[in-house]
Protein backbone atom coordinates (compact mmCIF):
# COMPACT_ATOMS: atom_id res chain seq x y z
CA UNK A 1 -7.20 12.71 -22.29
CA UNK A 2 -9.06 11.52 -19.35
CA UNK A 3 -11.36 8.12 -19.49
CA UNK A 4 -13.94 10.02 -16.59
CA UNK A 5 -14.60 13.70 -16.76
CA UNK A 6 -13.82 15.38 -13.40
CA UNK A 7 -16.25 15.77 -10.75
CA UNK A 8 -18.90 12.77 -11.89
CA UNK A 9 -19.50 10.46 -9.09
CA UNK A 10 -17.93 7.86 -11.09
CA UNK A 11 -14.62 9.70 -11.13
CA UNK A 12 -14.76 10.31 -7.37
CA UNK A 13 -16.08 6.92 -6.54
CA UNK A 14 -12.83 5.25 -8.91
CA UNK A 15 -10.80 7.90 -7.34
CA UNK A 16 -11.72 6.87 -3.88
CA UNK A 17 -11.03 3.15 -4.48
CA UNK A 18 -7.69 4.00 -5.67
CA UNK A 19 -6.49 6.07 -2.75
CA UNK A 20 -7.24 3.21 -0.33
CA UNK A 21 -6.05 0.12 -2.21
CA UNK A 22 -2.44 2.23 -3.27
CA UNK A 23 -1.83 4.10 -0.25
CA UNK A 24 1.90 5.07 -2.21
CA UNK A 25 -0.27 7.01 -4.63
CA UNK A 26 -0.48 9.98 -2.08
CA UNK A 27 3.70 9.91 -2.70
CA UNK A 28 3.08 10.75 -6.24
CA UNK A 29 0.62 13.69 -5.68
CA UNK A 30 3.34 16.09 -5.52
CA UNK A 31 4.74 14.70 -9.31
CA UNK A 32 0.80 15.40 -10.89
CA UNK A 33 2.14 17.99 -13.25
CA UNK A 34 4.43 14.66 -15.28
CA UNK A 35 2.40 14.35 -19.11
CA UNK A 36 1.17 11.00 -19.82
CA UNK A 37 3.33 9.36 -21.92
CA UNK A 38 6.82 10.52 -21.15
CA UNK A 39 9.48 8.87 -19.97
CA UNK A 40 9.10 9.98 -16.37
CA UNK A 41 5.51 9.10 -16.51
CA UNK A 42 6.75 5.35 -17.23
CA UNK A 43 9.17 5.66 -14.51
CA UNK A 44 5.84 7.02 -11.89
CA UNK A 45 3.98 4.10 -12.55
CA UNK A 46 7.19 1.77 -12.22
CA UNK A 47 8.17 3.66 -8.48
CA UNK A 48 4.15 3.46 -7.23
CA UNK A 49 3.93 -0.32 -8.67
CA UNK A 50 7.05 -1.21 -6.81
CA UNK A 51 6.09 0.50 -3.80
CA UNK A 52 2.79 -0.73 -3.53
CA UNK A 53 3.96 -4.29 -3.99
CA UNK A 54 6.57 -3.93 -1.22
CA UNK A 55 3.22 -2.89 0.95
CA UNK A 56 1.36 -5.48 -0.31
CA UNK A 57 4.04 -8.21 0.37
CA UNK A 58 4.61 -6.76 3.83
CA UNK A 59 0.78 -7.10 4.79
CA UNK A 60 0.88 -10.58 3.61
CA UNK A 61 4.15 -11.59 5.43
CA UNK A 62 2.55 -10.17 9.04
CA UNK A 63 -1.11 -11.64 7.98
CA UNK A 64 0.64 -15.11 7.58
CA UNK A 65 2.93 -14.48 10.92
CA UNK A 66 -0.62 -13.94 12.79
CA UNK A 67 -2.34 -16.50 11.33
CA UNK A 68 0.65 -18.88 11.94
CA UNK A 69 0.58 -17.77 15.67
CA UNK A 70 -3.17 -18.77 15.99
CA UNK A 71 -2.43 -22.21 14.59
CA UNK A 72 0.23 -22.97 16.89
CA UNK A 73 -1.79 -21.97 19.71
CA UNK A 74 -4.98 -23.65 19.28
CA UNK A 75 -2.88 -26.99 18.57
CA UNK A 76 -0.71 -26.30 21.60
């Protein structure tokens, strides 16, 4: 059972916000047929978590790289 019925502008809007801060969710689209609550369900949500962390952790490694160029520049 669903927490937002389809269609509302709620469900779009949380929709919305979801696609652009998990960008591997659009990798699970093909697997939307999985029930809630079964084992590959669990392993889904374990794949995309994983996934988005390694995207996460690769946007914060090159923002840090940047910012660490700037520094060295502007004390150079």
């Amino acid at each position: 059972m669903d927490s937002l019925p389809p269609g509302t502008t709620l469900s779009n809007l949380v929709f919305g916000t979801c696609m652009i801060l998990c960008p591997p969710s659009w990798l699970m689209i093909p697997l939307i047929d999985v029930e809630t609550g079964t084992g590959g369900f669990y392993v889904i949500w374990v794949v995309l978590a994983l996934l988005n962390a390694g995207l996460y952790a690769v946007i914060g490694t090159a923002y840090v790289g940047i910012r660490r160029k700037r520094g060295a520049k502007a004390t150079s």
